[in-house]
N, C-alpha and C. Protein backbone atom coordinates (compact mmCIF):
# COMPACT_ATOMS: atom_id res chain seq x y z
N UNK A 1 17.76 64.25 31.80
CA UNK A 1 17.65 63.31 30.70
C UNK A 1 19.05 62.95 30.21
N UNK A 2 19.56 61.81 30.02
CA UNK A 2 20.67 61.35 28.75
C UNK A 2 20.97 61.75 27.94
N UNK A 3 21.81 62.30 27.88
CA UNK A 3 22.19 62.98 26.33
C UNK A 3 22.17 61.87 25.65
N UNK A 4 21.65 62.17 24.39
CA UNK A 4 21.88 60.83 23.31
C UNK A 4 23.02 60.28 22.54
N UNK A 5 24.07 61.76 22.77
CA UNK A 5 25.43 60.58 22.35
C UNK A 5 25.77 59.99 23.59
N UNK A 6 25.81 59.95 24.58
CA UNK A 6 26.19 59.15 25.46
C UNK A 6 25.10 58.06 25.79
N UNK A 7 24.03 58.05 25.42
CA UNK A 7 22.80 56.77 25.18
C UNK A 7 23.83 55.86 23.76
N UNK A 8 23.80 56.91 23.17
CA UNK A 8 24.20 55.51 21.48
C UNK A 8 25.78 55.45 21.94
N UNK A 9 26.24 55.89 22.25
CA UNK A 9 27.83 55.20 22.95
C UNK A 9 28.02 54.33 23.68
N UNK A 10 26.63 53.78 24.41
CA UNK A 10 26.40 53.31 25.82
C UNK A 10 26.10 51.92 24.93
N UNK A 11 25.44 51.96 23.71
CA UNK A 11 24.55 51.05 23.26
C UNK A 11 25.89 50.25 22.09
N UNK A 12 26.58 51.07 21.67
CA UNK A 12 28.01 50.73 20.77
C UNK A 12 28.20 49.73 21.63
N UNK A 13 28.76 50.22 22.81
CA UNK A 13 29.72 49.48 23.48
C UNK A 13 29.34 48.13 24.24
N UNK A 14 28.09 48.10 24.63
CA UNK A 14 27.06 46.68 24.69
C UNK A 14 27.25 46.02 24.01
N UNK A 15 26.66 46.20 22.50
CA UNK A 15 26.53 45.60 21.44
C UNK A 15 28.10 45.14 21.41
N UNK A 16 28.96 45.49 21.07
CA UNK A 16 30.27 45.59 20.86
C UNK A 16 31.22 44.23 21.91
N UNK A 17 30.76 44.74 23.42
CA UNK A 17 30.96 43.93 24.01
C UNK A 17 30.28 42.44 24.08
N UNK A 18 28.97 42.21 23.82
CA UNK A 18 28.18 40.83 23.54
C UNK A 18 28.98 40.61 22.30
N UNK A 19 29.05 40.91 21.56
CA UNK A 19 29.25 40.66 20.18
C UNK A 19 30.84 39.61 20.35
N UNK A 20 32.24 40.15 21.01
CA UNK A 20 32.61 39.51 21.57
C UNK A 20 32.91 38.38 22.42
N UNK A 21 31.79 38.40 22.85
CA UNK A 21 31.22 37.50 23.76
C UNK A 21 32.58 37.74 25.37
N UNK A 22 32.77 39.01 25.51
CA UNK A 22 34.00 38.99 26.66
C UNK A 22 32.92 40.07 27.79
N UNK A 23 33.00 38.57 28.79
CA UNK A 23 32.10 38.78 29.85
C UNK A 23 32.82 39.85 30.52
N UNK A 24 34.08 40.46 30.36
CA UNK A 24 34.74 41.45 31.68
C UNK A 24 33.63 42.49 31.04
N UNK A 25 33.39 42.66 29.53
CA UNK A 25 33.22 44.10 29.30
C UNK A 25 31.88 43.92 29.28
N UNK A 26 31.26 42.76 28.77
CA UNK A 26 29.72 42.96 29.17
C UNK A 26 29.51 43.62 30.33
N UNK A 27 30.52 43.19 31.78
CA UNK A 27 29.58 42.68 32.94
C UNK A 27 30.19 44.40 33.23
N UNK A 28 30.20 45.16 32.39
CA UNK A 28 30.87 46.94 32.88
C UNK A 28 29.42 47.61 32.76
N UNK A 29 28.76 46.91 31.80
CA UNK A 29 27.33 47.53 31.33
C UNK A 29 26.01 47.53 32.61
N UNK A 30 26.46 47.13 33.80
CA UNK A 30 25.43 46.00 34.53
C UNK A 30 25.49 47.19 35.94
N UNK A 31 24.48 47.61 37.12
CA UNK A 31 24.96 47.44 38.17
C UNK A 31 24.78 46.59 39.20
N UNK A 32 25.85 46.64 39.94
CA UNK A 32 25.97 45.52 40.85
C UNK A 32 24.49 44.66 41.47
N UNK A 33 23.71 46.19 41.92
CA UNK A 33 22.20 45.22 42.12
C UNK A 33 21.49 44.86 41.05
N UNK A 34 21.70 44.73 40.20
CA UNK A 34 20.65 44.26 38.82
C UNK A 34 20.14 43.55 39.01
N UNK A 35 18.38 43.48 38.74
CA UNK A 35 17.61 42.33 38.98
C UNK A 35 17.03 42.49 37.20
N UNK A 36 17.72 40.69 36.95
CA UNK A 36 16.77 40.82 35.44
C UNK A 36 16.04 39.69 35.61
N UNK A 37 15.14 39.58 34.29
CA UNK A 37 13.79 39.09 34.63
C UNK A 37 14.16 38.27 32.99
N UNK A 38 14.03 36.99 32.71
CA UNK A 38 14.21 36.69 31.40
C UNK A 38 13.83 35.29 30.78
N UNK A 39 13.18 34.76 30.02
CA UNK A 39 12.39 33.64 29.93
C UNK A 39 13.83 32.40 29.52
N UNK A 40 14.73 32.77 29.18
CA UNK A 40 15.93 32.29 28.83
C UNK A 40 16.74 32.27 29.78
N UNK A 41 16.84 33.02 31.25
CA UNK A 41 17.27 32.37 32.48
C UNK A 41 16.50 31.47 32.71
N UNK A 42 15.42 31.28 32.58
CA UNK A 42 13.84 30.53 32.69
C UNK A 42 14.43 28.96 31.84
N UNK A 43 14.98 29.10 31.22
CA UNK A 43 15.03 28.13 30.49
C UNK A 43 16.71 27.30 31.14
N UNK A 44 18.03 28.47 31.24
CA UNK A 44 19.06 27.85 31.28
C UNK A 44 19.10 27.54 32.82
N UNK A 45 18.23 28.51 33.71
CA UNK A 45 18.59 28.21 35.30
C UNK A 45 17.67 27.63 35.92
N UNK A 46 16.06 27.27 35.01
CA UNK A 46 15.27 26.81 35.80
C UNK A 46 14.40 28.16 36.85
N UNK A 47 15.14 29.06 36.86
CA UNK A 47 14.27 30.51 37.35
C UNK A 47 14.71 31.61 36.42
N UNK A 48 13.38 32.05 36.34
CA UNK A 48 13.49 33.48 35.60
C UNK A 48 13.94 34.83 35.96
N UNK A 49 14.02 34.84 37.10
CA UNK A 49 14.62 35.87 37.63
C UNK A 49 16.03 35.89 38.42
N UNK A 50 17.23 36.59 38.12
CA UNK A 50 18.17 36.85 38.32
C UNK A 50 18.98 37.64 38.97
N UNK A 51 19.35 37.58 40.25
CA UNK A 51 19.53 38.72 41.52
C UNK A 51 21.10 39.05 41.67
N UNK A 52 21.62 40.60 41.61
CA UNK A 52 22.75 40.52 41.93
C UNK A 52 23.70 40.36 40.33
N UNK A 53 24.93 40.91 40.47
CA UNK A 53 25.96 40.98 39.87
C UNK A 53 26.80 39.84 39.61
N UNK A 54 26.71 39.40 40.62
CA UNK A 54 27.85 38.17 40.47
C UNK A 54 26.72 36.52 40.05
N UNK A 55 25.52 36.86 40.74
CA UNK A 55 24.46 35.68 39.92
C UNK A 55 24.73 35.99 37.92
N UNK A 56 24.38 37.23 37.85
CA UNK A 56 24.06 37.50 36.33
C UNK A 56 25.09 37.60 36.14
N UNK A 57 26.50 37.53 36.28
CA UNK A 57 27.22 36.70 35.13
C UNK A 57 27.76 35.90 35.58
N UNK A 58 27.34 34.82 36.16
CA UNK A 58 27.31 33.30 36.15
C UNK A 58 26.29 32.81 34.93
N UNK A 59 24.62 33.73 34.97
CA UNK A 59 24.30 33.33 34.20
C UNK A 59 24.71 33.87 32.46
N UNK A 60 25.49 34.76 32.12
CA UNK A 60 25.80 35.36 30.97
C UNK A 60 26.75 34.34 30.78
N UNK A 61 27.29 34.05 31.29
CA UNK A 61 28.86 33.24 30.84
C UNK A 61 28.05 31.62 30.72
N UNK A 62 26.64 31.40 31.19
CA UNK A 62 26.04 29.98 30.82
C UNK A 62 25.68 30.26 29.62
N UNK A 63 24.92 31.56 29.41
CA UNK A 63 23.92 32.08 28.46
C UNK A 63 25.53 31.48 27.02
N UNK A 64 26.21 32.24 26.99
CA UNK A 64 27.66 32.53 26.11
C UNK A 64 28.02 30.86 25.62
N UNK A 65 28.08 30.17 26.96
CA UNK A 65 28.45 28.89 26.39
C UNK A 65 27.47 27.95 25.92
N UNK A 66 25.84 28.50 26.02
CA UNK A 66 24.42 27.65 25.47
C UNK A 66 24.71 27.99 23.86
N UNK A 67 25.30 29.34 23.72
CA UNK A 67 25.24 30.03 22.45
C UNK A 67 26.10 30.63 21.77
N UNK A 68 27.37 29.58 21.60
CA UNK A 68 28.47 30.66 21.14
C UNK A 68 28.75 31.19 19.71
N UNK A 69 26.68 31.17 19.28
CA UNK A 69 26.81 31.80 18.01
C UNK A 69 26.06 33.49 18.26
N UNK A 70 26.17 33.87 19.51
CA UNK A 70 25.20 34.65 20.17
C UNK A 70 25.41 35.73 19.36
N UNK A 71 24.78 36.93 18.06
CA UNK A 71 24.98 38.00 18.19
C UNK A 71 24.00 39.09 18.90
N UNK A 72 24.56 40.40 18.67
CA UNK A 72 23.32 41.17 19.22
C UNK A 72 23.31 42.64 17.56
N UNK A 73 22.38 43.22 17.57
CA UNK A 73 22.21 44.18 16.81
C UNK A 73 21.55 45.50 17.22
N UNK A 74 21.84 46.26 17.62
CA UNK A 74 20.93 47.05 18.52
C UNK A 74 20.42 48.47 16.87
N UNK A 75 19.07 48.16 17.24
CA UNK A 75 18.24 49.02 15.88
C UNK A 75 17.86 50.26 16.16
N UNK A 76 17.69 50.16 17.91
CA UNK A 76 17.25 51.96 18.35
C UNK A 76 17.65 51.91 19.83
N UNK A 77 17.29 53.36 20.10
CA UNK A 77 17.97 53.88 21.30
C UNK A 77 17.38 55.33 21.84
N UNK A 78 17.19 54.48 22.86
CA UNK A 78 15.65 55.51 23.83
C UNK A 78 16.24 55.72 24.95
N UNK A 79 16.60 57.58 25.09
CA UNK A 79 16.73 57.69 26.18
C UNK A 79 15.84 58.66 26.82
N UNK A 80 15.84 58.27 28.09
CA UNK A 80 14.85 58.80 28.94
C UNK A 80 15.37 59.87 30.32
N UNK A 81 14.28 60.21 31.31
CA UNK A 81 14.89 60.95 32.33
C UNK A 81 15.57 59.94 33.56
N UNK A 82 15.68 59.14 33.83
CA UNK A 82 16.42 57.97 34.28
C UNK A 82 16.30 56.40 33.50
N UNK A 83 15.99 56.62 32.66
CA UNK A 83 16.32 55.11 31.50
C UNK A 83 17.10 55.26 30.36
N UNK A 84 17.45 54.12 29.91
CA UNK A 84 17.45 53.88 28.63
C UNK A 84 17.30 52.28 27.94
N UNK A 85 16.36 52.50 27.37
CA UNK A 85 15.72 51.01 26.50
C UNK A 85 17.01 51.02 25.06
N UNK A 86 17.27 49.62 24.79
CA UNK A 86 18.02 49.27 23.94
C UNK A 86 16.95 48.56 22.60
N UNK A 87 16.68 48.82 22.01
CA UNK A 87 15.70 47.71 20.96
C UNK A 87 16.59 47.41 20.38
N UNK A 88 16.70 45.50 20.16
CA UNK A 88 17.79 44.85 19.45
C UNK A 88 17.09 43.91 18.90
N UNK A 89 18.07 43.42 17.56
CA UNK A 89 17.63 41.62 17.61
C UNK A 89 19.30 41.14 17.77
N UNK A 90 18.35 39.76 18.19
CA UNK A 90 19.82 38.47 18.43
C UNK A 90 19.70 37.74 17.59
N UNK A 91 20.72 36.60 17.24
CA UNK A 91 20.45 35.46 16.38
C UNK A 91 21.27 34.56 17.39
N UNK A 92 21.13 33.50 16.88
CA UNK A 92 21.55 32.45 17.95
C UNK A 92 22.27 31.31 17.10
């Protein structure tokens, strides 16, 4: 399981990095195969699903410039025996 200071350190530094809006440090949070799934790629790419490292931040850096009022707030932090869920809100 995750230790939970290294879950809420994990979640600082997300938040921290979106909040910025500096795609080097977002894209540290990510791995290379990441497949995300998101109704807002859905919207900016025309597909909802997002393959690969170098696709998803092509689309973060669209997402950044649709919204360069983007924040994030992260409210909790769930860690698991190979996860961890972030619960946030954004404003836009």
């Amino acid at each position: 399981m995750m230790e939970m200071t290294m879950a809420k350190n994990f979640s600082q530094s997300w938040e921290q990095a979106w909040n910025a809006h500096d795609i080097d440090r977002i894209m540290l949070h990510y791995a290379d195969d990441i497949v995300l799934v998101s109704p807002i790629a859905a919207k900016l790419l025309g597909q909802a699903e997002v393959m690969g490292v170098k696709a998803v931040r092509r689309y973060f850096i669209k997402g950044l410039d649709a919204y360069p009022d983007l924040r994030f707030r992260v409210l909790e932090v769930f860690a698991g025996e190979q996860s961890l869920v972030l619960y946030y809100t954004l404003r836009t």
